[in-house]
C-alpha atoms as a PDB file:
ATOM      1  CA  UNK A   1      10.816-169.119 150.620  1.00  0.00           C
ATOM      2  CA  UNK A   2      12.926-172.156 151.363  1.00  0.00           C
ATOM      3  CA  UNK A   3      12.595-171.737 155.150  1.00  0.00           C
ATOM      4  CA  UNK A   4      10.243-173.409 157.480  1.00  0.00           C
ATOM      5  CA  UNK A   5       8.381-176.342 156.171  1.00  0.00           C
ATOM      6  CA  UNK A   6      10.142-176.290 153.135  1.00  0.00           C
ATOM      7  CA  UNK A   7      13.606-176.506 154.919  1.00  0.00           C
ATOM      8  CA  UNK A   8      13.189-179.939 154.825  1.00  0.00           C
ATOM      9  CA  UNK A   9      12.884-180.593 151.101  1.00  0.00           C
ATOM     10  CA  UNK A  10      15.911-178.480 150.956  1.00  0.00           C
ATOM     11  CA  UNK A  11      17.674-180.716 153.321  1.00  0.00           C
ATOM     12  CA  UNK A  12      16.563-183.510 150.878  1.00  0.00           C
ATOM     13  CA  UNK A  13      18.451-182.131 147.895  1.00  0.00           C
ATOM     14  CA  UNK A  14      21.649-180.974 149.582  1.00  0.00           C
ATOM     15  CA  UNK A  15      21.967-184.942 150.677  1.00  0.00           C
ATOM     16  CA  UNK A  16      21.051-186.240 147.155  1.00  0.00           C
ATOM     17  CA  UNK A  17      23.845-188.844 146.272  1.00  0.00           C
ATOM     18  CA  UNK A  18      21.986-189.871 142.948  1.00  0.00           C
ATOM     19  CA  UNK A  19      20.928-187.710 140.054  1.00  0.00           C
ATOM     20  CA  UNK A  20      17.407-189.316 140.719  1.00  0.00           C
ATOM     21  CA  UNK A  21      17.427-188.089 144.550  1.00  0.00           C
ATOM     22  CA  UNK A  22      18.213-184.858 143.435  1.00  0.00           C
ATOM     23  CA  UNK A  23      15.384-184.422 140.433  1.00  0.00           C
ATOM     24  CA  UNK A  24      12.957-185.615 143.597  1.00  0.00           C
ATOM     25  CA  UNK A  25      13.699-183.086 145.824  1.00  0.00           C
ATOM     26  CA  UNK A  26      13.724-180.555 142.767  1.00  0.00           C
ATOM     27  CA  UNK A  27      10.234-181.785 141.330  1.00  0.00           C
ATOM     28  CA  UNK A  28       8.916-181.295 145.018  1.00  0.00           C
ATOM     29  CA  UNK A  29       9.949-177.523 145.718  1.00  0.00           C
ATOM     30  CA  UNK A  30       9.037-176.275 141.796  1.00  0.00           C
ATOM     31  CA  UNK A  31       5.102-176.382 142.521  1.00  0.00           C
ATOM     32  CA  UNK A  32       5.468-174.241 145.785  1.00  0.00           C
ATOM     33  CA  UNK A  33       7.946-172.192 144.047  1.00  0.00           C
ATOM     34  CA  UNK A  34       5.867-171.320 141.170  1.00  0.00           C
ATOM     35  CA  UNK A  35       3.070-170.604 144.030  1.00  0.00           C
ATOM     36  CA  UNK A  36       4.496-168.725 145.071  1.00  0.00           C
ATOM     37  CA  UNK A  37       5.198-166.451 142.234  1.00  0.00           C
ATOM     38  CA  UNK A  38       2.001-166.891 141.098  1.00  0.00           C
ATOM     39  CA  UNK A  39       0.877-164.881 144.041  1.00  0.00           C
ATOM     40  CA  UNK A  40       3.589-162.290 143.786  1.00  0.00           C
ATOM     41  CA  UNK A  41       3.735-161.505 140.015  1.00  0.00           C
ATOM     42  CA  UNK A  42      -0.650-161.063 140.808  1.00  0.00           C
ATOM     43  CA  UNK A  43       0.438-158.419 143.436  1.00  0.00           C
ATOM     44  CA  UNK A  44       2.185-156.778 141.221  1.00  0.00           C
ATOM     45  CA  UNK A  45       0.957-156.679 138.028  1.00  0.00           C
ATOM     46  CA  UNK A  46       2.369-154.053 135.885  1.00  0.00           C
ATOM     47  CA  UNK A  47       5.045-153.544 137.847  1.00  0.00           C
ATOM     48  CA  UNK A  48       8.532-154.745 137.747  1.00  0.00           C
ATOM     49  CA  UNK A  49       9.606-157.854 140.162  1.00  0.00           C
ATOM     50  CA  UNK A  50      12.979-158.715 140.553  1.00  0.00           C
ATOM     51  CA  UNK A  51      13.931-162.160 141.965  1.00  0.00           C
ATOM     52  CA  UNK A  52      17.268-162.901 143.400  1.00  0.00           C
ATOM     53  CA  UNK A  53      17.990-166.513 142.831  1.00  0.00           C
ATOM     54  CA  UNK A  54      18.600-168.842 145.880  1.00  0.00           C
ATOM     55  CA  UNK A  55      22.007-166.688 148.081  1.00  0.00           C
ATOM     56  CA  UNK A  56      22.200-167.966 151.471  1.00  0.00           C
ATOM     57  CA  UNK A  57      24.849-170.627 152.435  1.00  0.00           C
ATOM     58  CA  UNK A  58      24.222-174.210 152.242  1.00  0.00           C
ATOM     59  CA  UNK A  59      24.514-174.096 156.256  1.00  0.00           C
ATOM     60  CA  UNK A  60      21.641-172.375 156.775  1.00  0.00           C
ATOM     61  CA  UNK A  61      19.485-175.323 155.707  1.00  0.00           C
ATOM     62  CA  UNK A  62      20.913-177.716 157.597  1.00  0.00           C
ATOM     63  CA  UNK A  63      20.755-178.906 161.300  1.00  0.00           C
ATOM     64  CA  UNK A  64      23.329-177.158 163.761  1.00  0.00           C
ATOM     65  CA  UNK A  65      26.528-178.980 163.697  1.00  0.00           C
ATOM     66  CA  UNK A  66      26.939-179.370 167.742  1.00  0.00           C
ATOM     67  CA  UNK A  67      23.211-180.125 168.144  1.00  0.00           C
ATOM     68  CA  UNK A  68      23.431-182.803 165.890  1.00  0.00           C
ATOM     69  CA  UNK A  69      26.869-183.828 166.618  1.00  0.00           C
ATOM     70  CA  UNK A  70      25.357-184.175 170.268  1.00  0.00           C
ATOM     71  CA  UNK A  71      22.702-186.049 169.046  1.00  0.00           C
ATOM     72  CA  UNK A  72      24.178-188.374 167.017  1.00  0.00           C
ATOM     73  CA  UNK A  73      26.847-188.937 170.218  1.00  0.00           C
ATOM     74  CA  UNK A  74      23.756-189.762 172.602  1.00  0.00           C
ATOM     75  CA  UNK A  75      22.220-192.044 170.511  1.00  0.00           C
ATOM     76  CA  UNK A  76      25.380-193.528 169.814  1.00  0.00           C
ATOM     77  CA  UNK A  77      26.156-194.462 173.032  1.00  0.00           C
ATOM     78  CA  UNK A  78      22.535-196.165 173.958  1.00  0.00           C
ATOM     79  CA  UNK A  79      22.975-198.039 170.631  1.00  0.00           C
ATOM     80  CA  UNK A  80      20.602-196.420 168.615  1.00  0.00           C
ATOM     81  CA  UNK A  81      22.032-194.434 166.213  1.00  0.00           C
ATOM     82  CA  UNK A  82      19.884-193.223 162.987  1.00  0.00           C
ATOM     83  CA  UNK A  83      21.468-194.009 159.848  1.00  0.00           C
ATOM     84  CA  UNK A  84      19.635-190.358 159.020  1.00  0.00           C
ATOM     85  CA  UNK A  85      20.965-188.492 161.608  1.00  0.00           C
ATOM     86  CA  UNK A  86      24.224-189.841 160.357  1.00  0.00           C
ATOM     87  CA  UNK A  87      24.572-189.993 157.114  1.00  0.00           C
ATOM     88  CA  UNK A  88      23.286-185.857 157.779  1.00  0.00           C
ATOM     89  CA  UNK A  89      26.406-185.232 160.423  1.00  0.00           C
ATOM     90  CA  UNK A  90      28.695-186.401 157.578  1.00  0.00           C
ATOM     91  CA  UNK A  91      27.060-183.785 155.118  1.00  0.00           C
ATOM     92  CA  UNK A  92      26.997-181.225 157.714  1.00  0.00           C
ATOM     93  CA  UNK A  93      30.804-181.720 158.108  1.00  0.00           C
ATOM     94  CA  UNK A  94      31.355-182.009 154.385  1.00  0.00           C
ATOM     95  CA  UNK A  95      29.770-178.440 153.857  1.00  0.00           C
ATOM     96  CA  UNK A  96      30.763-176.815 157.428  1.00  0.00           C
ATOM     97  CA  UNK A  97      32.480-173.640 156.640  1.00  0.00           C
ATOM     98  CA  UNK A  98      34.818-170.927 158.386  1.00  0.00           C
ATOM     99  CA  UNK A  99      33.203-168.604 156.587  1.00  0.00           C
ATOM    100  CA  UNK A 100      30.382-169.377 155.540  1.00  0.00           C
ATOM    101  CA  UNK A 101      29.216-165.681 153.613  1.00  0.00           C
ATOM    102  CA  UNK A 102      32.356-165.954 151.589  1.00  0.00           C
ATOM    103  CA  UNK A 103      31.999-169.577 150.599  1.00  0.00           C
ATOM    104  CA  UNK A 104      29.746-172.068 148.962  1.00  0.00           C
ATOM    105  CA  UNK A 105      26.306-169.426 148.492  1.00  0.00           C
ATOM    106  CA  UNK A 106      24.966-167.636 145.070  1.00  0.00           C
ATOM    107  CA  UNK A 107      25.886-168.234 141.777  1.00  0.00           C
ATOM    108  CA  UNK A 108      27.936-170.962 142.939  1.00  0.00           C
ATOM    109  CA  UNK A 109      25.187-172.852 144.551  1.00  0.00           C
ATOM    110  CA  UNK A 110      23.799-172.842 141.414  1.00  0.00           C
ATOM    111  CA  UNK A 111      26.607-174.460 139.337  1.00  0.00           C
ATOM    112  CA  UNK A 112      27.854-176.830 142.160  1.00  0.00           C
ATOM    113  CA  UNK A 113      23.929-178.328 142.383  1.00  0.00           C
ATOM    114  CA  UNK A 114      22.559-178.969 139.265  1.00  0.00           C
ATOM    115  CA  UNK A 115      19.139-178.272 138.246  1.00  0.00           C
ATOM    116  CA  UNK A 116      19.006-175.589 141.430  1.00  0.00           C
ATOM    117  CA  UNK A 117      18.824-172.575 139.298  1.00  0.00           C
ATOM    118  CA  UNK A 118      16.690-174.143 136.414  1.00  0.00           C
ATOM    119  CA  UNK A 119      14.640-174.960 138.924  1.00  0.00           C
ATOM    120  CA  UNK A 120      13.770-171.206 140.054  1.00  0.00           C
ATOM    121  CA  UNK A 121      13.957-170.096 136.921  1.00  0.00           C
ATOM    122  CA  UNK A 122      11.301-172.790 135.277  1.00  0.00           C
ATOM    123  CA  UNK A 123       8.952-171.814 138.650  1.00  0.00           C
ATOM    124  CA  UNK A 124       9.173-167.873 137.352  1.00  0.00           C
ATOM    125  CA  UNK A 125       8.250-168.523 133.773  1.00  0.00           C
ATOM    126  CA  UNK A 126       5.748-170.664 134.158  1.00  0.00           C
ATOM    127  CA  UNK A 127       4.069-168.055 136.585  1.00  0.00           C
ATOM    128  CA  UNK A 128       4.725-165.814 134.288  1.00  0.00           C
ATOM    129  CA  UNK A 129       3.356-167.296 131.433  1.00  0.00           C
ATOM    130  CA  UNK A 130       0.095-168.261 133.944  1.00  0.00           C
ATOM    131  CA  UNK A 131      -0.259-164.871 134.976  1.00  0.00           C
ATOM    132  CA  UNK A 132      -0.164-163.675 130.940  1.00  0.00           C
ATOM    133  CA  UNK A 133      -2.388-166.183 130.058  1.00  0.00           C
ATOM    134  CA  UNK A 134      -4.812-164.579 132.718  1.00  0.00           C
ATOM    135  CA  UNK A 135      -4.731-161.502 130.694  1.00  0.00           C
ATOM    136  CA  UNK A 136      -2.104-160.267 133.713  1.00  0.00           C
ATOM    137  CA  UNK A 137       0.958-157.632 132.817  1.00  0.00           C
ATOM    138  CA  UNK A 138       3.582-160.058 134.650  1.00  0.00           C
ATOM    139  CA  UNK A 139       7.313-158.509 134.487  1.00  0.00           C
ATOM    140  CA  UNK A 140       9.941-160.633 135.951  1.00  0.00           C
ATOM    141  CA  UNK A 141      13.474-160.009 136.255  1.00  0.00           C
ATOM    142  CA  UNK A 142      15.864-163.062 137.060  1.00  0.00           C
ATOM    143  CA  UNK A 143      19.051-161.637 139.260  1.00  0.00           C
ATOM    144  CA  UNK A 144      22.172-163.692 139.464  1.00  0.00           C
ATOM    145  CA  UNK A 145      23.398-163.460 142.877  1.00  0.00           C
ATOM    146  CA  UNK A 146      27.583-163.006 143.995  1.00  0.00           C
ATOM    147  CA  UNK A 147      28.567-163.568 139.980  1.00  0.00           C
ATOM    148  CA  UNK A 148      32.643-162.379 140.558  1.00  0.00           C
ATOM    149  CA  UNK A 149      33.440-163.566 136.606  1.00  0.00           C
ATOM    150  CA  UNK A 150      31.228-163.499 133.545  1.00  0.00           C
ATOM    151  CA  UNK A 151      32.152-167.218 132.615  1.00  0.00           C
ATOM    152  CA  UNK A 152      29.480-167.815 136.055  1.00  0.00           C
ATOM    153  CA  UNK A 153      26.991-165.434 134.705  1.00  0.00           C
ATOM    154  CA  UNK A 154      26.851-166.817 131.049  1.00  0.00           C
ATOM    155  CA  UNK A 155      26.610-170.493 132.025  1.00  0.00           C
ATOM    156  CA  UNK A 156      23.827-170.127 134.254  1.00  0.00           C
ATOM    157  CA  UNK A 157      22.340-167.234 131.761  1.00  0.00           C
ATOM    158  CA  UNK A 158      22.572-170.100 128.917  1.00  0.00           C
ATOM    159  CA  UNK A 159      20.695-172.128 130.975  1.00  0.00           C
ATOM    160  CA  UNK A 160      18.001-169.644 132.024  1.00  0.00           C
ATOM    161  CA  UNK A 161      17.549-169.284 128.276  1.00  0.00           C
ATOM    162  CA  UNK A 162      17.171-172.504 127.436  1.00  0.00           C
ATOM    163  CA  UNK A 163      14.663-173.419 130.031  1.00  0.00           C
ATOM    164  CA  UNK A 164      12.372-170.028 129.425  1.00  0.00           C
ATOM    165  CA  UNK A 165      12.698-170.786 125.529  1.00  0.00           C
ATOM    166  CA  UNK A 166      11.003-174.390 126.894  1.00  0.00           C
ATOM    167  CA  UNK A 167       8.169-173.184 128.756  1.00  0.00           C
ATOM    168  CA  UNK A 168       7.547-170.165 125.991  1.00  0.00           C
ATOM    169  CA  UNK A 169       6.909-173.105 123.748  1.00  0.00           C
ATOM    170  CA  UNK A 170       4.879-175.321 126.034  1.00  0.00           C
ATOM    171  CA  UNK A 171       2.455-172.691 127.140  1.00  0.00           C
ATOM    172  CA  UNK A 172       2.601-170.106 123.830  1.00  0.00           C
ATOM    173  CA  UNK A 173       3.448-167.174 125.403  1.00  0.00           C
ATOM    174  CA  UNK A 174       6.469-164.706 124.821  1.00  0.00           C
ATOM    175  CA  UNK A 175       7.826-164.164 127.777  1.00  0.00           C
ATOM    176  CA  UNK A 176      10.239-160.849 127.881  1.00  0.00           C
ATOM    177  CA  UNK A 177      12.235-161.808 131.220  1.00  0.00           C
ATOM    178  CA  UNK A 178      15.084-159.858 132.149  1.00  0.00           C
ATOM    179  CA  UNK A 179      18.282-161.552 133.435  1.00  0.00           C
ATOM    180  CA  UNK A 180      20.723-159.644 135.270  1.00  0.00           C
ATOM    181  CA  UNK A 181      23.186-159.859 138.336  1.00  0.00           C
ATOM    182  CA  UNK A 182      24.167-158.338 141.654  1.00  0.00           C
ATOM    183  CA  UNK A 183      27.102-156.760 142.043  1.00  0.00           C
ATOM    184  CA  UNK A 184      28.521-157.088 145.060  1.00  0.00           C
ATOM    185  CA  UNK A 185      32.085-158.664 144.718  1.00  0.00           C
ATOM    186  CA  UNK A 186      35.011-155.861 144.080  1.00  0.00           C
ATOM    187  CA  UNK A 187      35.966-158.373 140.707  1.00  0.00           C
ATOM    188  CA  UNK A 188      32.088-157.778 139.933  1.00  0.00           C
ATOM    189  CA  UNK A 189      32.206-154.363 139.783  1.00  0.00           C
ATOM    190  CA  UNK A 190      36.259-153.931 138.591  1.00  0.00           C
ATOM    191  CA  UNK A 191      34.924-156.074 135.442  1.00  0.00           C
ATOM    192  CA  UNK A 192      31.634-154.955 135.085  1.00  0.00           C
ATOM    193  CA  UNK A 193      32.134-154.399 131.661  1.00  0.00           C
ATOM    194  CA  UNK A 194      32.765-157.773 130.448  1.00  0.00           C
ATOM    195  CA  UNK A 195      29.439-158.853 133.048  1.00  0.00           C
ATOM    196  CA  UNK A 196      27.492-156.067 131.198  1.00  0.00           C
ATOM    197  CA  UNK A 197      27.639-158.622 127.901  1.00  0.00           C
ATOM    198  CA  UNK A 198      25.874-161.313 129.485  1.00  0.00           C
ATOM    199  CA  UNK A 199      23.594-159.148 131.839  1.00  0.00           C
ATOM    200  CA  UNK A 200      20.404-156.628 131.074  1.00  0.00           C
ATOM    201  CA  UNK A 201      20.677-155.160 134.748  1.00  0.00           C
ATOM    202  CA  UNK A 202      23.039-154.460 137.469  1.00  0.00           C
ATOM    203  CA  UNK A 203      22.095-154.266 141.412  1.00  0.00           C
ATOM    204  CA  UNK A 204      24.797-153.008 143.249  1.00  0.00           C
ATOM    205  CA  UNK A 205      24.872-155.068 146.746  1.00  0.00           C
ATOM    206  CA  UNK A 206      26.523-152.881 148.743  1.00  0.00           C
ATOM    207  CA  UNK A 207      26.178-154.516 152.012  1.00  0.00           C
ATOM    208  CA  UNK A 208      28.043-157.175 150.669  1.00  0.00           C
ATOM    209  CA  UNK A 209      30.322-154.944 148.922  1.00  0.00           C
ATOM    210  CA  UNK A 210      31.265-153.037 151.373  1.00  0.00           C
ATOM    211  CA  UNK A 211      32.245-156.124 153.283  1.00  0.00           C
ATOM    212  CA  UNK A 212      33.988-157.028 150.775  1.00  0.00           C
ATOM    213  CA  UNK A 213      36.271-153.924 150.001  1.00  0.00           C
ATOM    214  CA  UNK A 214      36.636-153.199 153.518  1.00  0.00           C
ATOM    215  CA  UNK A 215      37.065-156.893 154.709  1.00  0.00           C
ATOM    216  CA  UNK A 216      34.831-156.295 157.537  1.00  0.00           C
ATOM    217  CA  UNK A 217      32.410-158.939 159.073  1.00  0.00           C
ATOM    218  CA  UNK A 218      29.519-156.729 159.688  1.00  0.00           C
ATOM    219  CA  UNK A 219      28.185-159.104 162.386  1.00  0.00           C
ATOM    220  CA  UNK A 220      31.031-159.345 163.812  1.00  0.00           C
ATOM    221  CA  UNK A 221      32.842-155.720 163.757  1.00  0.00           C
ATOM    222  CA  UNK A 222      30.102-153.191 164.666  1.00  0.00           C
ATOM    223  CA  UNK A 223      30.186-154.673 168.239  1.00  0.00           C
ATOM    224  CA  UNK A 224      34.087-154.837 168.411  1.00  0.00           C
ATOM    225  CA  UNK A 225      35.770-151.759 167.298  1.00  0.00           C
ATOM    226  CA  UNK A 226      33.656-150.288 165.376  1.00  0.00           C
ATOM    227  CA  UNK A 227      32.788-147.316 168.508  1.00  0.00           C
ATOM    228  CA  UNK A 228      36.767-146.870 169.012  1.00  0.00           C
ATOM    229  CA  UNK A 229      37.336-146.005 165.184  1.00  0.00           C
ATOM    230  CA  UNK A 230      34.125-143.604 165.397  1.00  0.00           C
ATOM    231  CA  UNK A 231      35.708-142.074 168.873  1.00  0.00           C
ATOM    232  CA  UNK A 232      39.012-141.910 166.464  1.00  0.00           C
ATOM    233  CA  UNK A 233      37.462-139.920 163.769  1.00  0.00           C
ATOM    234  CA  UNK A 234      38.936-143.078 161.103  1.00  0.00           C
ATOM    235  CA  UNK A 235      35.179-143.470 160.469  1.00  0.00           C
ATOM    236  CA  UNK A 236      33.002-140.088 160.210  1.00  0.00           C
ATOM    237  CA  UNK A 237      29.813-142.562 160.108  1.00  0.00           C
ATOM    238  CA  UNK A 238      29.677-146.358 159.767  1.00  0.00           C
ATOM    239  CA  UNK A 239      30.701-147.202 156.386  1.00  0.00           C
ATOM    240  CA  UNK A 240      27.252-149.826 156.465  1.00  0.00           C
ATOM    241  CA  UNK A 241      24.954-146.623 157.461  1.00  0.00           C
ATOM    242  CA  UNK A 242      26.270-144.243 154.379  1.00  0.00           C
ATOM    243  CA  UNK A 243      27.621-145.202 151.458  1.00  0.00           C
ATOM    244  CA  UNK A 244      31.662-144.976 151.442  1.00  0.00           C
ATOM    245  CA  UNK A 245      32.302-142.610 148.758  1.00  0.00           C
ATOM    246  CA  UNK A 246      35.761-143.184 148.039  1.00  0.00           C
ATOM    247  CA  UNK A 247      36.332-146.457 148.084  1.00  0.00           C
ATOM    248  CA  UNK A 248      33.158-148.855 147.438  1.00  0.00           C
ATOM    249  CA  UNK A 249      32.094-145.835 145.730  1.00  0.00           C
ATOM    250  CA  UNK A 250      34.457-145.388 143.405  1.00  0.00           C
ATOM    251  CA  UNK A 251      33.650-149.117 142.465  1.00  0.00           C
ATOM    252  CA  UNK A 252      29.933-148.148 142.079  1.00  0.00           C
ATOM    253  CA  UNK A 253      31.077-145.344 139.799  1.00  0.00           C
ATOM    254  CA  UNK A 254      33.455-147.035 137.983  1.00  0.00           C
ATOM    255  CA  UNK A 255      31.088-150.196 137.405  1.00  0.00           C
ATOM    256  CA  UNK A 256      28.287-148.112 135.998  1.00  0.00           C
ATOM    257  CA  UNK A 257      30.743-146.365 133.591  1.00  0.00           C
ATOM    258  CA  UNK A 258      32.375-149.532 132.200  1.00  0.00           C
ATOM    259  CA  UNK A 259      28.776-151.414 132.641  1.00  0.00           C
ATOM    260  CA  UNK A 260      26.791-148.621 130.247  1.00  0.00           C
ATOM    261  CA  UNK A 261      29.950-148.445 128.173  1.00  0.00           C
ATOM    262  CA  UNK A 262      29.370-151.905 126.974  1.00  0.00           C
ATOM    263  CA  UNK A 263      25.193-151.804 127.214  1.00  0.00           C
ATOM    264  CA  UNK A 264      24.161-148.422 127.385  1.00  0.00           C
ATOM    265  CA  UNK A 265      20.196-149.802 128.207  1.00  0.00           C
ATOM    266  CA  UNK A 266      21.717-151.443 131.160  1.00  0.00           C
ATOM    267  CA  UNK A 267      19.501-150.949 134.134  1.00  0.00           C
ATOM    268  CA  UNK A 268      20.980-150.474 137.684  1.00  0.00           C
ATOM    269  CA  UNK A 269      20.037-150.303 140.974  1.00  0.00           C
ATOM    270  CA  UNK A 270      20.964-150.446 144.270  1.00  0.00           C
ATOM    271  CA  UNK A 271      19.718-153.494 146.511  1.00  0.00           C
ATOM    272  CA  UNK A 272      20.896-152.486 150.563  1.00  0.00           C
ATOM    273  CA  UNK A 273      20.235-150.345 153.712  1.00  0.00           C
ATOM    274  CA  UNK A 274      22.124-147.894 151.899  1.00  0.00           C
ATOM    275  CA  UNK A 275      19.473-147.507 149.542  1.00  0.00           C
ATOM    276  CA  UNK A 276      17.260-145.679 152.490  1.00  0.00           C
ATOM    277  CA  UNK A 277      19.965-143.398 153.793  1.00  0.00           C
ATOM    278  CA  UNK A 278      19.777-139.816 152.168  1.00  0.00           C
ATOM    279  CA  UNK A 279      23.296-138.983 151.771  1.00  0.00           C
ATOM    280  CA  UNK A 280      23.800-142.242 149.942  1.00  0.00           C
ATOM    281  CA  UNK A 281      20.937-142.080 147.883  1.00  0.00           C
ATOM    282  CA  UNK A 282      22.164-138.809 146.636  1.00  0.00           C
ATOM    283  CA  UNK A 283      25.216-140.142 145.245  1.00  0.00           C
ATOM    284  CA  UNK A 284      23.234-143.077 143.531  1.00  0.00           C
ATOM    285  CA  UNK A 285      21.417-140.677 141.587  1.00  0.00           C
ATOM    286  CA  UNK A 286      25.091-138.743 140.654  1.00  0.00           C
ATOM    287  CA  UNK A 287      26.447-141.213 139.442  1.00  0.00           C
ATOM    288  CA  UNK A 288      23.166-142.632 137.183  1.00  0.00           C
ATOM    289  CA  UNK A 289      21.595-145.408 139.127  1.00  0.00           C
ATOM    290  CA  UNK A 290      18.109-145.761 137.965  1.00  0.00           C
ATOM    291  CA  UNK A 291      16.793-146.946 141.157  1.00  0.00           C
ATOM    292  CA  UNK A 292      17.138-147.437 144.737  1.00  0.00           C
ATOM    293  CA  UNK A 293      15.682-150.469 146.859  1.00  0.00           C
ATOM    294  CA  UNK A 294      15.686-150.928 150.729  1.00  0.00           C
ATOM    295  CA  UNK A 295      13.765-152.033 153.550  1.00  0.00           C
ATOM    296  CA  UNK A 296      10.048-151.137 153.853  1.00  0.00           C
ATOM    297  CA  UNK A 297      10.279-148.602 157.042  1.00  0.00           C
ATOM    298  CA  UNK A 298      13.007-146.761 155.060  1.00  0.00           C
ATOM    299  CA  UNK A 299      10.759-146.766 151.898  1.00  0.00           C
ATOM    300  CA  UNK A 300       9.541-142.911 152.593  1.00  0.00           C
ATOM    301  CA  UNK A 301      12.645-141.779 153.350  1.00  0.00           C
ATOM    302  CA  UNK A 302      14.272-142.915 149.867  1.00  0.00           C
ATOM    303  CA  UNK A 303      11.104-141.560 147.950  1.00  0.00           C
ATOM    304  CA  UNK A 304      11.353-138.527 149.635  1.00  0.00           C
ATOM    305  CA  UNK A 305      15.250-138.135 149.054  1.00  0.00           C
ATOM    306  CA  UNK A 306      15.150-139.662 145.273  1.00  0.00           C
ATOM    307  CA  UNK A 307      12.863-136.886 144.292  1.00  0.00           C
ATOM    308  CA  UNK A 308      15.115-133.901 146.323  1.00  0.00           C
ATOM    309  CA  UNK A 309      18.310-135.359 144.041  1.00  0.00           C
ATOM    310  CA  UNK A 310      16.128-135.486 141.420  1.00  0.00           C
ATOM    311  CA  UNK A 311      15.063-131.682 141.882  1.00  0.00           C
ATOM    312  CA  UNK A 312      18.193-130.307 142.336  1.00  0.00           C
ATOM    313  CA  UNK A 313      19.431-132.040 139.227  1.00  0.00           C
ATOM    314  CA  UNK A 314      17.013-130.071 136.648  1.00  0.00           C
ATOM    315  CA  UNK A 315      17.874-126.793 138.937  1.00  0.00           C
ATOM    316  CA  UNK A 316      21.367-127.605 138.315  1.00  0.00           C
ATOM    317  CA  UNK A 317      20.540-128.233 134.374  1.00  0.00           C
ATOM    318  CA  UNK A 318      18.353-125.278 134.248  1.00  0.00           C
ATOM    319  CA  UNK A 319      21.590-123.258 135.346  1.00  0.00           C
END
């Protein structure tokens, strides 16, 4: 959503210096966002939509740091450098990161920019409350991406709050939106008790998680090493094909335990690849996920294996 033409406008509010700047750049994307959910909550009607709030890294919005660095050199050196080009090299620098998946992206993107978040979330009420007011059966759900402490969760959930109370009252709908979090951190899930007070649902990220617990760079270590520990036997299958049971497993379990302990209503779900693999699917419905989601040529294969776990559940009851 933030990709293409709109990269530019995104550009715009990552270089904001002034508080003015920033509201600019924030006023411009809320009209396409709220487009844009418009169109998706119509889709859908009846039918619950969840909506991750803005995850990737910073650097993914901005230019390439050698490009531009070669850019600005060139144009340097025939004495016509852009004060643009620039001032964007020194924010590109600024934000450059070793690691960029483990650094400034999620949750914290939306309490290092202000207004980010509130943003989003003022674009999904208001489509909501459009779509309601069209006698449509909107039914949002607001996901806090890579929350790692409840203090994150609750400031940006007091927010959210306070801007859906706003638009409930400007448009006079009551809008029933769901705000919830990914869990996809090992703190996430080894605290997922104290996150269950400030969240309605869980998804379990466990791409992300199981980067996270294993401390692998998927991109990186499936083309490395990855064959040799297979040829070794260390790995029976890739840990980021089927779910690893004992250890970011465990963390699922143990999550959804001290998660229902504190909200037994909680929703949970799954939001990965592992979501469409049939062994792991089958431990997601042990251990009382409500859900699975994963990509759509996988869809089939995670109906098809949801409703065999399901089956042999009852048969197990009916024992």
């Amino acid at each position: 959503m933030f990709l293409g033409e709109r990269r530019e406008m995104v550009e715009k509010l990552i270089l904001a210096d002034t508080d003015q700047e920033r509201e600019t750049a924030l006023d411009a994307l809320l009209p396409l966002q709220k487009a844009d959910f418009i169109e998706l909550f119509e889709a859908m009607d009846g039918l619950p939509v969840t909506v991750r709030l803005l995850d990737p890294p910073l650097h993914e919005f901005l230019p390439d740091i050698t490009e531009l660095s070669v850019r600005v050199a060139l144009a340097e050196s025939r004495k016509d450098a852009n004060e643009n080009d620039l001032r964007l090299l020194q924010a590109v620098h600024k934000l450059h990161e070793q690691n960029p998946m483990l650094g400034l992206r999620g949750v914290r993107l939306g309490l290092v920019i202000p207004g980010l978040f509130a943003m989003q979330v003022r674009a999904i009420a208001e489509a909501a409350a459009e779509r309601k007011n069209a006698k449509g059966d909107p039914r949002a759900e607001i996901m806090i991406p890579l929350v790692g402490t409840v203090q994150e969760l609750e400031i940006v959930r007091e927010e959210a709050d306070r801007v859906i109370a706003e638009v409930q009252a400007a448009t006079g709908t009551n809008l029933k939106l769901k705000i919830g979090t990914m869990i996809e951190l090992p703190r996430a899930a080894l605290t997922a008790g104290q996150i269950a007070e400030a969240a309605e649902f869980f998804s379990f990220g466990t791409n992300d998680l199981t980067q996270t617990v294993w401390g692998f760079s998927r991109d990186d270590v499936e083309a490395s090493f990855f064959t040799a520990y297979l040829e070794k036997g260390i790995f029976g299958v890739s840990p980021f094909e089927t779910i690893d049971k004992d250890g970011v497993g465990a963390l699922v379990r143990s999550a959804v335990e001290a998660g229902r302990a504190t909200r037994p209503d909680l929703k949970l779900g799954v939001c990965g690849e592992h979501g469409g693999d049939p062994e792991s699917v089958h431990f997601f419905h042990e251990v009382g996920l409500d859900y699975v989601s994963c990509s759509p040529f996988r869809i089939p294969v995670a109906r098809l294996e949801a409703g065999r776990a399901a089956a042999e559940s009852r048969g197990s009851d009916s024992r």
